[in-house]
N, C-alpha and C. Protein backbone atom coordinates (compact mmCIF):
# COMPACT_ATOMS: atom_id res chain seq x y z
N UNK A 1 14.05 8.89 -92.01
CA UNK A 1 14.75 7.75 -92.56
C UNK A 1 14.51 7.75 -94.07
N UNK A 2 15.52 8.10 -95.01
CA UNK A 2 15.42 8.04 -96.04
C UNK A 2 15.18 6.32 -96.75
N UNK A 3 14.64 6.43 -98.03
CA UNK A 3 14.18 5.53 -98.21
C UNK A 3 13.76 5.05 -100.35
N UNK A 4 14.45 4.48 -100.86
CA UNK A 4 14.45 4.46 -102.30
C UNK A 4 14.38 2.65 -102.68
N UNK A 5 13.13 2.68 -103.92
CA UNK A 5 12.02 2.36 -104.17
C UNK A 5 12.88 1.80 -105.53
N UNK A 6 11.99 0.90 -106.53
CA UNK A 6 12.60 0.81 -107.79
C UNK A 6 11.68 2.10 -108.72
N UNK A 7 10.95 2.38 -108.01
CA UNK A 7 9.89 3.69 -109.07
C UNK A 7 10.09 4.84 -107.85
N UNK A 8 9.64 4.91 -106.86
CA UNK A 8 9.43 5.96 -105.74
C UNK A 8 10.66 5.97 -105.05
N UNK A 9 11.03 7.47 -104.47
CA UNK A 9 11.88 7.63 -103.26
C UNK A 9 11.35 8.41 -102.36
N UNK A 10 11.87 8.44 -101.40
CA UNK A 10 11.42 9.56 -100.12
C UNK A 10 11.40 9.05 -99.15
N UNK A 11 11.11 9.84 -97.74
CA UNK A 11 11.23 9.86 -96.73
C UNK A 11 10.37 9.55 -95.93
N UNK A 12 10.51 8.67 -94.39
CA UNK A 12 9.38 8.35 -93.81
C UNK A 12 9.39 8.83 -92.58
N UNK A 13 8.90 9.84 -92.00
CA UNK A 13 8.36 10.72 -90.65
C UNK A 13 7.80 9.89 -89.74
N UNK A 14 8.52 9.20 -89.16
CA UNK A 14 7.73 8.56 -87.93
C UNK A 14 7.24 9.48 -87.00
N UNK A 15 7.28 10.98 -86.56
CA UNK A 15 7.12 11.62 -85.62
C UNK A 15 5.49 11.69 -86.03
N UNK A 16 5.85 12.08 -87.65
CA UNK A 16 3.94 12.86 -88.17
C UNK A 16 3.45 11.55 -88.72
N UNK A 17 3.61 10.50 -89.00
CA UNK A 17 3.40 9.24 -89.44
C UNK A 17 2.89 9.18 -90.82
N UNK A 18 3.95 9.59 -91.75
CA UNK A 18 3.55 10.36 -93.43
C UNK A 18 4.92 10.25 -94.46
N UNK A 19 4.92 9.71 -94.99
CA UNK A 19 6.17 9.63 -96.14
C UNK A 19 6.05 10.37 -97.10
N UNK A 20 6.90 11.01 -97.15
CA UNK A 20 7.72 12.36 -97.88
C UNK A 20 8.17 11.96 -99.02
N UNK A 21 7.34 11.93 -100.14
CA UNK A 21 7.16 11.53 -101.18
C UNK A 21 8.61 12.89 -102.16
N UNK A 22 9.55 12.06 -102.59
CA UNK A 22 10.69 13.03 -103.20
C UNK A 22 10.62 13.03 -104.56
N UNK A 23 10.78 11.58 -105.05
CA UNK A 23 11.13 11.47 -106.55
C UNK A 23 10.32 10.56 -107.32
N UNK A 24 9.61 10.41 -108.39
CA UNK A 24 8.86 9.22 -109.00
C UNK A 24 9.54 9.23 -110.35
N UNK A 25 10.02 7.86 -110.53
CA UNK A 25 10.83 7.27 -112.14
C UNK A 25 11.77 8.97 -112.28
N UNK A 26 12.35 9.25 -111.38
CA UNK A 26 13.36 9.97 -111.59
C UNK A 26 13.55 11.58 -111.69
N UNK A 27 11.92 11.63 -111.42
CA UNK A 27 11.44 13.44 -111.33
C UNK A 27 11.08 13.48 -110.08
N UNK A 28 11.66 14.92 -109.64
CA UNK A 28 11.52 15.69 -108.26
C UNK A 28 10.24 15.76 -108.38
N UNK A 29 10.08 15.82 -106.88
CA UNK A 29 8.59 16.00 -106.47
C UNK A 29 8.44 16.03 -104.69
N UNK A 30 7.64 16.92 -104.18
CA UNK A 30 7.12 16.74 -102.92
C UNK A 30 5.84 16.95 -102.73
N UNK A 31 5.39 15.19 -102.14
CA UNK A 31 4.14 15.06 -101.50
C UNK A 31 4.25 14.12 -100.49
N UNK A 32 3.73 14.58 -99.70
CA UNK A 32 3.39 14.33 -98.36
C UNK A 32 1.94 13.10 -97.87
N UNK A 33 2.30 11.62 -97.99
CA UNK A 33 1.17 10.66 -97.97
C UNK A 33 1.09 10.01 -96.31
N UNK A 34 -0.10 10.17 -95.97
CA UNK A 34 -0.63 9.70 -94.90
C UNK A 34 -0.59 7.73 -95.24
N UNK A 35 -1.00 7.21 -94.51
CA UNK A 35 -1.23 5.99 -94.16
C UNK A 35 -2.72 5.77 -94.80
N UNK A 36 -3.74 6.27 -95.10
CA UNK A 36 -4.75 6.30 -95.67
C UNK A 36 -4.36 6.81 -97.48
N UNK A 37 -3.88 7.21 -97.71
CA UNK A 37 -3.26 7.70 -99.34
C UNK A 37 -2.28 6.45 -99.94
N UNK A 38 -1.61 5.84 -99.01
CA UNK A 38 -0.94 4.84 -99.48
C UNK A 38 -1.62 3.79 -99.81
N UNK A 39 -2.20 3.43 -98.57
CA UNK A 39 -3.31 2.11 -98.78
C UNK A 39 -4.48 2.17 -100.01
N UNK A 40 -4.61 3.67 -100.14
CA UNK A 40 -5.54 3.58 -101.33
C UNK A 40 -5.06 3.63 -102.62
N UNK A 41 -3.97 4.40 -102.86
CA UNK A 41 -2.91 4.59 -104.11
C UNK A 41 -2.35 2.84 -104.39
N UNK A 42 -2.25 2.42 -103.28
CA UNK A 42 -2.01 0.62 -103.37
C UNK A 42 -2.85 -0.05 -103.99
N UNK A 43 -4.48 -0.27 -103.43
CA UNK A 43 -5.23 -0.99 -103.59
C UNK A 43 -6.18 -0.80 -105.01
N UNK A 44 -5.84 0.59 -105.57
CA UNK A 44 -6.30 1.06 -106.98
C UNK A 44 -5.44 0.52 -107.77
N UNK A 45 -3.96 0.65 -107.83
CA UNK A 45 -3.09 -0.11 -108.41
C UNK A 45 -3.06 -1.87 -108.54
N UNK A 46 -3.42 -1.97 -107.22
CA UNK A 46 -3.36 -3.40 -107.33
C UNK A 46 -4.30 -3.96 -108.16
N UNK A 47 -5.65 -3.36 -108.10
CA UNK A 47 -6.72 -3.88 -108.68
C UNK A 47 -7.08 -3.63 -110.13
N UNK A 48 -5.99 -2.81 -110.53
CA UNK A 48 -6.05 -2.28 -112.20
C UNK A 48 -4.49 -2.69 -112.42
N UNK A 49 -3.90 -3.32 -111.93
CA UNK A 49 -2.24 -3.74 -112.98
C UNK A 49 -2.27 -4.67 -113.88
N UNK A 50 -3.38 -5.07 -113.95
CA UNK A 50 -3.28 -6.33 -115.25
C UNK A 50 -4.42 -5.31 -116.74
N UNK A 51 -4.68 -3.70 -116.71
CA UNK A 51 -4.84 -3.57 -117.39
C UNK A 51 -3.96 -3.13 -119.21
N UNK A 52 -3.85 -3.72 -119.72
CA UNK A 52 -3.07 -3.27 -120.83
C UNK A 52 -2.44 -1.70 -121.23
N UNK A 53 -3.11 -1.19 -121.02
CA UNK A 53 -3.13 0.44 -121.33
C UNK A 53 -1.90 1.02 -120.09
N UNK A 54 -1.30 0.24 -118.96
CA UNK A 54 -0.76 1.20 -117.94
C UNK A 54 -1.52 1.73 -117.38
N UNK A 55 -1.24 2.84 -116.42
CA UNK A 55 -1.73 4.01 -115.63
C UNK A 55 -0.87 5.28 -115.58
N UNK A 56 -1.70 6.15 -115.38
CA UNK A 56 -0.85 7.46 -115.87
C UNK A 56 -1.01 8.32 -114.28
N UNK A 57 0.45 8.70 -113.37
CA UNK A 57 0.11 9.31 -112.27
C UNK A 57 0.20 10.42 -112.63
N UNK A 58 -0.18 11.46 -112.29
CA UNK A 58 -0.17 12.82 -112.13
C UNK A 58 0.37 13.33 -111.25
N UNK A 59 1.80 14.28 -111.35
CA UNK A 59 2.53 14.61 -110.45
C UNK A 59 2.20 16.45 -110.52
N UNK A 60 2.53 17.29 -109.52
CA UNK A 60 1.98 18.90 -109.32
C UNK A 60 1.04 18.98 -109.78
N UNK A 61 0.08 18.42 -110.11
CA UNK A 61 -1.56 18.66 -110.65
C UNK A 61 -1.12 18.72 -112.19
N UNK A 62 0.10 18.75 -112.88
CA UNK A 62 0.38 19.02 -114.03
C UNK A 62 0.97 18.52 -114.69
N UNK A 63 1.94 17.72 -113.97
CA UNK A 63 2.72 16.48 -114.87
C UNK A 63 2.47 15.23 -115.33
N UNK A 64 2.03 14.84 -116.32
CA UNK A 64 1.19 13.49 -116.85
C UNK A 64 2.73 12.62 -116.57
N UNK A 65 2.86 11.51 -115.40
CA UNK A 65 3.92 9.83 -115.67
C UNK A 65 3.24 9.19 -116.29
N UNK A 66 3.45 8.28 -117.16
CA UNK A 66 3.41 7.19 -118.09
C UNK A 66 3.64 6.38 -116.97
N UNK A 67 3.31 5.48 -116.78
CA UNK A 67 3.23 3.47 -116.14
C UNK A 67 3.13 2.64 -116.73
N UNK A 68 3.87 1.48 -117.31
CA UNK A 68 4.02 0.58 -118.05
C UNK A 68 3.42 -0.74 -116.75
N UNK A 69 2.98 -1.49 -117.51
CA UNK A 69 3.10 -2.47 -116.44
C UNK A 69 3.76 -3.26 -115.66
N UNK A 70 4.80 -3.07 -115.81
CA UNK A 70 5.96 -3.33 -115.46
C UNK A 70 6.62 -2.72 -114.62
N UNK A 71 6.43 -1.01 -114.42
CA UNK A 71 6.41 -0.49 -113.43
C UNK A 71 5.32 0.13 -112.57
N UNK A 72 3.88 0.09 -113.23
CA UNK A 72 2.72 -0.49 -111.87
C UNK A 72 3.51 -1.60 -111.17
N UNK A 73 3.59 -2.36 -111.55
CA UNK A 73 4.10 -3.93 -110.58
C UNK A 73 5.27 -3.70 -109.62
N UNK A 74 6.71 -2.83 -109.70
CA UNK A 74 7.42 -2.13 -109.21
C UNK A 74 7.11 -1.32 -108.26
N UNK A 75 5.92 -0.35 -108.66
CA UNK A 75 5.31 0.51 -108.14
C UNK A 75 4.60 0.23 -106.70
N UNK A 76 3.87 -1.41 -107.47
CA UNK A 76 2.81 -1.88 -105.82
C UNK A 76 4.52 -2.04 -104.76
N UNK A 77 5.08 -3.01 -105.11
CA UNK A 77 6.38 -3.33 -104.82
C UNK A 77 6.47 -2.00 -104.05
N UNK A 78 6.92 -1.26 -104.12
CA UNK A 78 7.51 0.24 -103.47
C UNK A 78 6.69 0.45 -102.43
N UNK A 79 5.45 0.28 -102.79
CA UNK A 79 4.04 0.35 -102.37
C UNK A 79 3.55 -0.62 -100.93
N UNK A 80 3.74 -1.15 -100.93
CA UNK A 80 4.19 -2.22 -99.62
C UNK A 80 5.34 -2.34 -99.53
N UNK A 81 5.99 -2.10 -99.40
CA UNK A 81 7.25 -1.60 -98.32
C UNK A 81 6.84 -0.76 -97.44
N UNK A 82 6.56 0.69 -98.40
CA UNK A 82 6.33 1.92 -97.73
C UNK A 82 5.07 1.51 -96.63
N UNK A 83 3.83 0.66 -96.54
CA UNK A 83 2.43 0.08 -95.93
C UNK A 83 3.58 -0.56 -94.48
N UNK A 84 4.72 -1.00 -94.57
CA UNK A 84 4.96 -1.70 -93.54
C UNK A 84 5.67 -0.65 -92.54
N UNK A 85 6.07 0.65 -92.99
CA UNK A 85 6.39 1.49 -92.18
C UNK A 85 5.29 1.89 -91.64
N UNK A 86 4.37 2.47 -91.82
CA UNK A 86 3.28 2.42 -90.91
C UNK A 86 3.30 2.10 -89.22
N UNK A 87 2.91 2.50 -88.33
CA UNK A 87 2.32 1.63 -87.31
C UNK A 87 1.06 0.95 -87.36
């Protein structure tokens, strides 16, 4: 079941129970997040979005994203959605 985010897109595998991480702010990408990667990629975000500076994700071990706070906040947003597919 495809699935698009205001920051994240991709896909959610109910068979393997893992979302198929495609695109972030508009760059290709495939990664593959368990139910344990989300909840933690969530709860780091959540607990650092009121810092000034943003957050910077790292996409192929090599690509530095920029995060404004504005899209951390988008981001959790995307971020629970994707927590309610889950079982």
């Amino acid at each position: 079941m495809g699935w698009k985010g205001s920051i994240i897109s991709g896909e959610y595998d109910s068979q393997a129970e893992e979302f198929i991480l495609q695109q972030v702010k508009h760059i290709s990408t495939l990664s593959t997040l368990n139910s344990n990667q989300v909840n933690q990629l969530y709860h780091y975000l959540y607990n650092h979005k009121d810092e000034a500076d943003g957050q910077v994700l790292t996409m192929n071990d090599q690509l530095l994203v920029p995060l404004s706070q504005t899209e951390i906040n988008q981001l959790i947003e995307d971020l629970e959605q994707i927590r309610l597919m889950y079982k």
